[in-house]
PDB file of N, CA and C in Angstrom:
ATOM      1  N   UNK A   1      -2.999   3.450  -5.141  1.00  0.00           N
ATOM      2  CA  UNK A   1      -3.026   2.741  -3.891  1.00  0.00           C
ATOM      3  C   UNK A   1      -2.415   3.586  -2.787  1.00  0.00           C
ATOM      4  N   UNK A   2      -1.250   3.959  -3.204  1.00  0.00           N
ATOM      5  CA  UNK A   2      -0.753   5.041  -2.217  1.00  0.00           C
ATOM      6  C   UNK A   2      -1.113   5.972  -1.375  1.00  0.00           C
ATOM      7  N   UNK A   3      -2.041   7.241  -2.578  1.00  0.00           N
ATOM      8  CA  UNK A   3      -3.307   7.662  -2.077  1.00  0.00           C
ATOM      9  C   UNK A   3      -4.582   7.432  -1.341  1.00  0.00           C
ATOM     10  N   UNK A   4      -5.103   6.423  -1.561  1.00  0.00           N
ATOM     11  CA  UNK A   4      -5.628   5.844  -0.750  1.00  0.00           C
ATOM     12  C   UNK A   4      -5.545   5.111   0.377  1.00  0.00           C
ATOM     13  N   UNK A   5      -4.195   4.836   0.680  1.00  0.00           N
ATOM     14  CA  UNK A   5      -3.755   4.675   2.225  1.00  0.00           C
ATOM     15  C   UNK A   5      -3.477   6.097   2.744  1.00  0.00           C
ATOM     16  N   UNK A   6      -2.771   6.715   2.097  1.00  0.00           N
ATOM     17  CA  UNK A   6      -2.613   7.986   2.714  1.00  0.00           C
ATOM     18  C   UNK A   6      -4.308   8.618   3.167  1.00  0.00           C
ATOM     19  N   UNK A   7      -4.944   8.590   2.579  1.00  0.00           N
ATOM     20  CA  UNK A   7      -6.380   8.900   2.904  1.00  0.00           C
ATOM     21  C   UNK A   7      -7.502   8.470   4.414  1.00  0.00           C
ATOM     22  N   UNK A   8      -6.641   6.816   4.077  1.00  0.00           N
ATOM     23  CA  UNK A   8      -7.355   6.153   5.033  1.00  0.00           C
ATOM     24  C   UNK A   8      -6.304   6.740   6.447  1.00  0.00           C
ATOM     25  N   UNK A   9      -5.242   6.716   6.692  1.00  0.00           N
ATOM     26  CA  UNK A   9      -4.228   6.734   7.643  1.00  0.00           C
ATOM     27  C   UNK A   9      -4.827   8.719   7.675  1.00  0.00           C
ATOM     28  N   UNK A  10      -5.559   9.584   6.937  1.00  0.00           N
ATOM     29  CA  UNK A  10      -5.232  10.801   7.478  1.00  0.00           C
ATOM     30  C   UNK A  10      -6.881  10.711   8.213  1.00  0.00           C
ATOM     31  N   UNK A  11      -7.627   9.236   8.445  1.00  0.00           N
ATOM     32  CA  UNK A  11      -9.024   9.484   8.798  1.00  0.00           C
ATOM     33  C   UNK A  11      -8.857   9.240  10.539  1.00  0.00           C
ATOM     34  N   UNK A  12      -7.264   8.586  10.712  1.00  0.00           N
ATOM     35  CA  UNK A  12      -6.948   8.492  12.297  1.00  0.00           C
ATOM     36  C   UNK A  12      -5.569   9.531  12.364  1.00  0.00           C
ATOM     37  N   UNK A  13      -5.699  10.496  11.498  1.00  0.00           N
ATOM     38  CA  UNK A  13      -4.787  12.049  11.848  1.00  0.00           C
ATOM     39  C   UNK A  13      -3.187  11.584  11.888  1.00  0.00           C
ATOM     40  N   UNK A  14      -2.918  10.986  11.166  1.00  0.00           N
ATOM     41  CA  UNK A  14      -1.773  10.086  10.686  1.00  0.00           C
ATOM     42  C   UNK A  14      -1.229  10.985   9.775  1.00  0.00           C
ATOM     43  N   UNK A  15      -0.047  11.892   9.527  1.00  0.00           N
ATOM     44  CA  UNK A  15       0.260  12.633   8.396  1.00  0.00           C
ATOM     45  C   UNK A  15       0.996  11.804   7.489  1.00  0.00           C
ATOM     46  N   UNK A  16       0.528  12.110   6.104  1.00  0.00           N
ATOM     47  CA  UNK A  16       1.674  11.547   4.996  1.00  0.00           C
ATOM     48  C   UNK A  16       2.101  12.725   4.377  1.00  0.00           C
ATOM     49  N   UNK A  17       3.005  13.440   5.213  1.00  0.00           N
ATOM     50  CA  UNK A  17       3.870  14.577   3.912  1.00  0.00           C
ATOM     51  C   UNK A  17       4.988  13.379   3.426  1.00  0.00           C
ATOM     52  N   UNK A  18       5.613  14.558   1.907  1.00  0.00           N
ATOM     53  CA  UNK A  18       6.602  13.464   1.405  1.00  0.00           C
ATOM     54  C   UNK A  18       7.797  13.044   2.053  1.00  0.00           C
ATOM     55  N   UNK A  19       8.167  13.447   2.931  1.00  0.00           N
ATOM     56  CA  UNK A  19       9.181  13.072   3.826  1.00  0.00           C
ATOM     57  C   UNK A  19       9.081  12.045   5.017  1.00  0.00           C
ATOM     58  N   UNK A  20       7.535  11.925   5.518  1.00  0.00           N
ATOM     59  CA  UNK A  20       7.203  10.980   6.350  1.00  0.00           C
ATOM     60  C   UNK A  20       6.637   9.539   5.595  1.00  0.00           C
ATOM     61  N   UNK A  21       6.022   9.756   4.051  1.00  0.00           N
ATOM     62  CA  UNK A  21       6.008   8.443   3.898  1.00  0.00           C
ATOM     63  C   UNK A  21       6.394   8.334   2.562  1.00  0.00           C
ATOM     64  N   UNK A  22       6.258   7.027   2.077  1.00  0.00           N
ATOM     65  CA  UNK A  22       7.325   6.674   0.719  1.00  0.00           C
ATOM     66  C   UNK A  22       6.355   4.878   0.369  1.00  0.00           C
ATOM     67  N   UNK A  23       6.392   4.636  -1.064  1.00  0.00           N
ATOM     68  CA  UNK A  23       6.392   3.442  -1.150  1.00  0.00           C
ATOM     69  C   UNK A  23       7.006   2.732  -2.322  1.00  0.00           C
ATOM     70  N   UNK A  24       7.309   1.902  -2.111  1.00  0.00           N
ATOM     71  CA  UNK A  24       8.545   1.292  -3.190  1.00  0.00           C
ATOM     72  C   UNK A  24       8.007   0.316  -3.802  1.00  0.00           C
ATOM     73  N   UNK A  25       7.757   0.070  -5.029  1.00  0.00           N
ATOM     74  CA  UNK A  25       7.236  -0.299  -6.108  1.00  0.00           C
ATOM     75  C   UNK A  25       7.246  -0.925  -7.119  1.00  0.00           C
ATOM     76  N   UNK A  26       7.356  -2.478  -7.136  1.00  0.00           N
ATOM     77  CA  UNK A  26       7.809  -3.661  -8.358  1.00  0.00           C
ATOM     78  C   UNK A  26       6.623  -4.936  -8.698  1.00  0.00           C
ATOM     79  N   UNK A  27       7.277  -5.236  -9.483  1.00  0.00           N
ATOM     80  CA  UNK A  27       6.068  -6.154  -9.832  1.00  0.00           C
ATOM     81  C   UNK A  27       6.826  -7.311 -10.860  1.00  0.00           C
ATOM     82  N   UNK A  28       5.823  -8.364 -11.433  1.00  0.00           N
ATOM     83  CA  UNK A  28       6.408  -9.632 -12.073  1.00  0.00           C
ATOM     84  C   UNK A  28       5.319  -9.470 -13.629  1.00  0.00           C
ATOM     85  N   UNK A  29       6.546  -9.233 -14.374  1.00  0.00           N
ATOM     86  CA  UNK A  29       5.865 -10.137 -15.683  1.00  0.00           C
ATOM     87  C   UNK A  29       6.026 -11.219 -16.455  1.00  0.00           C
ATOM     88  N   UNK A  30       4.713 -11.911 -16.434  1.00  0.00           N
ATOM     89  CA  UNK A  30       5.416 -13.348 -16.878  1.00  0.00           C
ATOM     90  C   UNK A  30       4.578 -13.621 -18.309  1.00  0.00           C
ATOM     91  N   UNK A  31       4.540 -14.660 -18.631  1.00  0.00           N
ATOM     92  CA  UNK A  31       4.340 -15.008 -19.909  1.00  0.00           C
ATOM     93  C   UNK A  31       2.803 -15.811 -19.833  1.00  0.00           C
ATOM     94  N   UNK A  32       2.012 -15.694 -20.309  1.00  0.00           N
ATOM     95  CA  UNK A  32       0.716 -16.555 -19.669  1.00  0.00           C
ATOM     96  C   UNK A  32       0.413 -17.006 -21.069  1.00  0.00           C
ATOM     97  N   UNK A  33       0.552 -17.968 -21.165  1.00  0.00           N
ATOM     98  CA  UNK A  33      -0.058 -18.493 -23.388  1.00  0.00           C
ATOM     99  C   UNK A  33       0.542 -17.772 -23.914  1.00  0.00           C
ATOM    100  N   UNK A  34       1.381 -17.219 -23.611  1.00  0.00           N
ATOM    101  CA  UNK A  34       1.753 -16.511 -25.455  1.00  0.00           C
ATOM    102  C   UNK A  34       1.944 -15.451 -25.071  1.00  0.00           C
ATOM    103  N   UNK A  35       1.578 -14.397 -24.261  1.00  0.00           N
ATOM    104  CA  UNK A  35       0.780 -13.033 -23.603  1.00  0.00           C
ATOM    105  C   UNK A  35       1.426 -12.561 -22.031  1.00  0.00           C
ATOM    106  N   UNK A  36       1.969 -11.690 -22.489  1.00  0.00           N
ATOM    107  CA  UNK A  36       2.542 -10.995 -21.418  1.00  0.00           C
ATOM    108  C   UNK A  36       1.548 -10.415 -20.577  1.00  0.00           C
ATOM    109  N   UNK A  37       1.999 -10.775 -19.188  1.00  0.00           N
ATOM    110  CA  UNK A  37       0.886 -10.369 -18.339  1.00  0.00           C
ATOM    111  C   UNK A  37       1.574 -10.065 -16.768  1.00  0.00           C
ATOM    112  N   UNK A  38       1.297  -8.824 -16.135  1.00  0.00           N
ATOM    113  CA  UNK A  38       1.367  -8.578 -14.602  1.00  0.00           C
ATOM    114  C   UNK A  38       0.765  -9.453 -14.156  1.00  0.00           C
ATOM    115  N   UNK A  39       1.620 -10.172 -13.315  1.00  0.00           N
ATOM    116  CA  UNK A  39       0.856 -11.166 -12.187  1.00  0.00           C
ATOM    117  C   UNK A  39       0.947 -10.815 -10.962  1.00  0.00           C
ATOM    118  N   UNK A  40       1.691 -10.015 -10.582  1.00  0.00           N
ATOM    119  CA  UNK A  40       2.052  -9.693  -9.334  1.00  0.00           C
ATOM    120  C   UNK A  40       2.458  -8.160  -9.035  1.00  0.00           C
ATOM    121  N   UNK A  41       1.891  -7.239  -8.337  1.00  0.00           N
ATOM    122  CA  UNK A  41       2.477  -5.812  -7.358  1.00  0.00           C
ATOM    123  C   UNK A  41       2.605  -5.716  -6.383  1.00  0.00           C
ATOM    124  N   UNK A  42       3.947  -5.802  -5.842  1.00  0.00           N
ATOM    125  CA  UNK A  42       4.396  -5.549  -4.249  1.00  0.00           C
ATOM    126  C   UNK A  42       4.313  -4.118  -4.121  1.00  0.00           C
ATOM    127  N   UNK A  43       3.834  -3.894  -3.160  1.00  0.00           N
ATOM    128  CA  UNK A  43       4.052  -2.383  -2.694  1.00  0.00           C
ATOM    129  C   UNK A  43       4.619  -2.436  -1.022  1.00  0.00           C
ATOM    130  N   UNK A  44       5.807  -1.784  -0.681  1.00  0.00           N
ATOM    131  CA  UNK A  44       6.320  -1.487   0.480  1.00  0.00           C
ATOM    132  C   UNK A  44       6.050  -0.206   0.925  1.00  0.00           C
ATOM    133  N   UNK A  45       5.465  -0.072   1.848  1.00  0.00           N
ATOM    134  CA  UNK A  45       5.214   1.303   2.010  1.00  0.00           C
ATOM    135  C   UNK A  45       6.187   1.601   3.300  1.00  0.00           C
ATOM    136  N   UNK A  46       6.853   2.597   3.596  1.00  0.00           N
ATOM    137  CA  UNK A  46       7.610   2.832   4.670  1.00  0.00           C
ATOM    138  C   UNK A  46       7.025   4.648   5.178  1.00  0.00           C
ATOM    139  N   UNK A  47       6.920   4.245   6.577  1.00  0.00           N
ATOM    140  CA  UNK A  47       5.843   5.439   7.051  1.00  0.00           C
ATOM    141  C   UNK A  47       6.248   5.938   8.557  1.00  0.00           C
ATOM    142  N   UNK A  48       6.656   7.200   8.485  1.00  0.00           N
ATOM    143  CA  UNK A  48       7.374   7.619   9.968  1.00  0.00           C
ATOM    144  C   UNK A  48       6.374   8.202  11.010  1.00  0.00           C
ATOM    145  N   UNK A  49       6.296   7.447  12.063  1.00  0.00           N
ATOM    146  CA  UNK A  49       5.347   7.915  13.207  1.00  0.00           C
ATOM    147  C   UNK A  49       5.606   7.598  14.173  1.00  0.00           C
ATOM    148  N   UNK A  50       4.866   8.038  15.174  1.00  0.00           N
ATOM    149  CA  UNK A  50       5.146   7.818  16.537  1.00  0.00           C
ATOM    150  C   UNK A  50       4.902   6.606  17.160  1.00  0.00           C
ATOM    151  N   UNK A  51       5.587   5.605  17.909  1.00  0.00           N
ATOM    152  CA  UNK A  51       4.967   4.883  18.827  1.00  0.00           C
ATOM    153  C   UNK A  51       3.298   4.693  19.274  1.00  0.00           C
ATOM    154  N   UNK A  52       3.128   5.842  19.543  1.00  0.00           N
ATOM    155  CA  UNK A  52       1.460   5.765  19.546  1.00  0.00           C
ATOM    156  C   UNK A  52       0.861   5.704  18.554  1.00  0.00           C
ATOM    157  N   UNK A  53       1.031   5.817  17.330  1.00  0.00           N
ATOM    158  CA  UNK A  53       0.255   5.985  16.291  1.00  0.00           C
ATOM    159  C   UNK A  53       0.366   4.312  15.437  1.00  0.00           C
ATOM    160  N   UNK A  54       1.142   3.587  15.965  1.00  0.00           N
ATOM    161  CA  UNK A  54       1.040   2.364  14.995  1.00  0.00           C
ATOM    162  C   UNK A  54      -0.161   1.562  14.670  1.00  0.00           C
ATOM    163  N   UNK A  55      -0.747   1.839  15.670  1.00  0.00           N
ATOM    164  CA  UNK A  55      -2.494   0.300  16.180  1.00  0.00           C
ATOM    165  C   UNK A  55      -2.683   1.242  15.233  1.00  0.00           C
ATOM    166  N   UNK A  56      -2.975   2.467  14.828  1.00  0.00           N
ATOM    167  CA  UNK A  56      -3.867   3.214  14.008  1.00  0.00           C
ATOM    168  C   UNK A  56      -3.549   2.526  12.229  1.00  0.00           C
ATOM    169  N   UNK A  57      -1.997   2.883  12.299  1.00  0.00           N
ATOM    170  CA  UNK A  57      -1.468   2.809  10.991  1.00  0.00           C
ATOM    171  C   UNK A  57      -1.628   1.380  10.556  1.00  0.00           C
ATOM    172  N   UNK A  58      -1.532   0.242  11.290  1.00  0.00           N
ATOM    173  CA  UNK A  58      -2.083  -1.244  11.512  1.00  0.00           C
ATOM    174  C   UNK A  58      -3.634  -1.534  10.689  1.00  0.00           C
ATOM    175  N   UNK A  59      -4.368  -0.414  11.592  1.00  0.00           N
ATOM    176  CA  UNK A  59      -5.712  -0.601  11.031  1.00  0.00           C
ATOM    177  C   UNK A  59      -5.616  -0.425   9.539  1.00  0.00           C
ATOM    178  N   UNK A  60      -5.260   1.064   9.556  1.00  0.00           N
ATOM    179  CA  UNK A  60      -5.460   1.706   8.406  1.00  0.00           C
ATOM    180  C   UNK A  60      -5.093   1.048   7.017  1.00  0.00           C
ATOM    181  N   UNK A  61      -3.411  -0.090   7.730  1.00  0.00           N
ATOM    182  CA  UNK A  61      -3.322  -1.060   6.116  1.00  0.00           C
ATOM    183  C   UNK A  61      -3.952  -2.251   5.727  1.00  0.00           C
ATOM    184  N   UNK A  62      -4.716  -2.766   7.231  1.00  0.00           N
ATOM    185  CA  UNK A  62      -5.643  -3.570   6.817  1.00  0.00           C
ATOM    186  C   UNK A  62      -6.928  -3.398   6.129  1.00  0.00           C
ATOM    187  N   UNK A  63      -7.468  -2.064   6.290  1.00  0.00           N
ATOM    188  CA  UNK A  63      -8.673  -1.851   5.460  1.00  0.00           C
ATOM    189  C   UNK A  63      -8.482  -0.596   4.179  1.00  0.00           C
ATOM    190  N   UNK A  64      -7.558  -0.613   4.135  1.00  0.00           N
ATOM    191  CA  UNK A  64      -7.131   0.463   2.756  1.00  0.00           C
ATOM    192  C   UNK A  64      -7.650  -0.160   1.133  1.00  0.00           C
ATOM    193  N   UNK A  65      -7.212  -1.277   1.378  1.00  0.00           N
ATOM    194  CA  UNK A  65      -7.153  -2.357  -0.010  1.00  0.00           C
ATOM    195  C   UNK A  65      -8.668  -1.514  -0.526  1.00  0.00           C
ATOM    196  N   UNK A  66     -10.146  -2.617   0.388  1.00  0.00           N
ATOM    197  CA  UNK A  66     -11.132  -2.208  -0.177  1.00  0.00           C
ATOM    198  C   UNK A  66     -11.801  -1.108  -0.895  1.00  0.00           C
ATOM    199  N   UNK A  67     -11.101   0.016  -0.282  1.00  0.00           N
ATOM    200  CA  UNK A  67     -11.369   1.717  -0.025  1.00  0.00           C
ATOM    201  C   UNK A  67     -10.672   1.858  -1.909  1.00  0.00           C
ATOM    202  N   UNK A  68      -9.784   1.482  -2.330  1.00  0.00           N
ATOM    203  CA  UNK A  68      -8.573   1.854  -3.148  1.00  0.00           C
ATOM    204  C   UNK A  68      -9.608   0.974  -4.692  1.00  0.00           C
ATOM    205  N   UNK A  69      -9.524   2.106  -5.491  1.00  0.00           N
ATOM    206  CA  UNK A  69     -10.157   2.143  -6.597  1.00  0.00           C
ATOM    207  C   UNK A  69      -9.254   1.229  -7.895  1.00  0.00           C
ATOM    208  N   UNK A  70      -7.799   1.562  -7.884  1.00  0.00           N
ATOM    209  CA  UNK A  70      -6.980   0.725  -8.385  1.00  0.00           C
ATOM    210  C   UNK A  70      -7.061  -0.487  -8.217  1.00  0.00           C
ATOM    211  N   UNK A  71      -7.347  -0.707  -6.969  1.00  0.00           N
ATOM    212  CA  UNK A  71      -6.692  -2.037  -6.543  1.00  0.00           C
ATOM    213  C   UNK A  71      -7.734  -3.180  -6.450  1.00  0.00           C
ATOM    214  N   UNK A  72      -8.921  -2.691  -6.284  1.00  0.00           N
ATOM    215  CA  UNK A  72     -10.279  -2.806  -6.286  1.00  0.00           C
ATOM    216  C   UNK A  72     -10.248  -3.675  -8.260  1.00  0.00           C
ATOM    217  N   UNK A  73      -9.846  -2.772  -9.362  1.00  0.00           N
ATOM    218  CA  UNK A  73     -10.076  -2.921 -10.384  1.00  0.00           C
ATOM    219  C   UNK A  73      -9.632  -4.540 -11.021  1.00  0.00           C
ATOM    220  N   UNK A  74      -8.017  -4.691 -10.240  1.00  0.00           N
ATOM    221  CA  UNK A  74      -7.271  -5.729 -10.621  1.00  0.00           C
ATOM    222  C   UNK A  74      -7.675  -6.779  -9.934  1.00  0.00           C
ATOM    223  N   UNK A  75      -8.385  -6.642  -8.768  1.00  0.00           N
ATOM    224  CA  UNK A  75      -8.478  -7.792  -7.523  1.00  0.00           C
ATOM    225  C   UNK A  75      -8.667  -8.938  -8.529  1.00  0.00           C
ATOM    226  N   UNK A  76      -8.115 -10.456  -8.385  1.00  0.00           N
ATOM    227  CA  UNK A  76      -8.658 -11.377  -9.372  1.00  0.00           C
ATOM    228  C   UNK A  76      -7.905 -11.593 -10.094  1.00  0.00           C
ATOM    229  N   UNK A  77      -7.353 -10.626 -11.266  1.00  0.00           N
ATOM    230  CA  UNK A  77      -6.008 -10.533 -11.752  1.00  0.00           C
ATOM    231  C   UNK A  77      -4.858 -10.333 -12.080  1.00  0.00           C
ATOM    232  N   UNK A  78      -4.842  -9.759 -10.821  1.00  0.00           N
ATOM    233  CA  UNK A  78      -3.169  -9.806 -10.404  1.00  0.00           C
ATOM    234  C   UNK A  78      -3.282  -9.660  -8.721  1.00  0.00           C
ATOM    235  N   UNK A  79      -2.099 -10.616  -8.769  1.00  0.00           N
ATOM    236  CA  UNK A  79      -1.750 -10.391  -6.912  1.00  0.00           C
ATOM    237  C   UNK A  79      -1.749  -8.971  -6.616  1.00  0.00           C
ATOM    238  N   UNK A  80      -1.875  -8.986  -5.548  1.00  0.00           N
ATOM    239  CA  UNK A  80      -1.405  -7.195  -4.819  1.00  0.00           C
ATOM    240  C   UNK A  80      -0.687  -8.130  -3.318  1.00  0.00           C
ATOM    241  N   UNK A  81       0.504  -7.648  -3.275  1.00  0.00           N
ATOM    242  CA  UNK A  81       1.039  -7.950  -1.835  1.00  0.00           C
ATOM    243  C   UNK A  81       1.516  -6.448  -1.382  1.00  0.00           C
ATOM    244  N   UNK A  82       0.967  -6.104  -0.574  1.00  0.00           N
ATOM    245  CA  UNK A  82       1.519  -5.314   0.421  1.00  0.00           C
ATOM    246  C   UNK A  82       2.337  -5.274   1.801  1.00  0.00           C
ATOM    247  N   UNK A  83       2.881  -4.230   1.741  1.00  0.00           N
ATOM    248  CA  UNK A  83       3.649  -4.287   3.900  1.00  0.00           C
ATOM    249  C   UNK A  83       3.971  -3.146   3.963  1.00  0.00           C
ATOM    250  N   UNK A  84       4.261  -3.027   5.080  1.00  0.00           N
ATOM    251  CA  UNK A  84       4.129  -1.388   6.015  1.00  0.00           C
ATOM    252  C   UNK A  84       5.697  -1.807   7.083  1.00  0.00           C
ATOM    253  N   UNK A  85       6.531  -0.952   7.100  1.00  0.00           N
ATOM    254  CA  UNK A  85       7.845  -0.593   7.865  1.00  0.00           C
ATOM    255  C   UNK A  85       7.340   1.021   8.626  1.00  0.00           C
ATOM    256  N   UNK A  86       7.259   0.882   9.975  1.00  0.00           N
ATOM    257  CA  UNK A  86       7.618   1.665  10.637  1.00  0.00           C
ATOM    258  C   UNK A  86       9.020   2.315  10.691  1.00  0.00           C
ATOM    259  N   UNK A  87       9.190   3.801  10.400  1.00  0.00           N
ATOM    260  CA  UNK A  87      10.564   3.973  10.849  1.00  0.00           C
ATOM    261  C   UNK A  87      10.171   5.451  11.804  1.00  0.00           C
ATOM    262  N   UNK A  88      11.112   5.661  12.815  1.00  0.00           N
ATOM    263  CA  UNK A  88      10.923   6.422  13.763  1.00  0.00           C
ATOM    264  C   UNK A  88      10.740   7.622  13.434  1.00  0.00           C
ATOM    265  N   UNK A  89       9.789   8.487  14.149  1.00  0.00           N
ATOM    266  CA  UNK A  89       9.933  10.180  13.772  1.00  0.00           C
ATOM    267  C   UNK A  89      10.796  10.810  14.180  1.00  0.00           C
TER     268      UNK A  89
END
């Protein structure tokens, strides 16, 4: 998923070196019948840019999901919650 935001965010010239972005990574396992199962992946992504560049980075996390091959796979069974933190360059 990561990759693939980074992908989408480098199609409006948005850099992700490892120092400008990061995403932090948990999830829920619960018990479903008997059967352990992921129900849930939060992903926080925290991403350093400029003032001007946010409407871009905005876009870019609203249409990443579809683009993203992972995430694409689970849609249905398991949540995906995502969010995006601006922090300054």
């Amino acid at each position: 998923m990561m990759g693939t935001f980074a992908s989408v965010l480098a199609t409006k010239k948005i850099r992700t070196h490892t120092e400008r972005f990061q995403a932090n990574v948990e999830g829920d396992i619960e018990n479903v019948d008997g059967v352990l199962k992921i129900t849930v992946i939060r992903v926080h992504y925290v991403l350093k840019l400029s003032h001007e560049e946010e409407a871009d980075a905005h876009w870019a996390m609203e249409n990443y999901i579809e683009r993203c091959p992972a995430a694409m796979s689970v849609t249905g069974c398991i949540q995906i919650v995502d969010s995006l933190e601006f922090a300054s360059d």
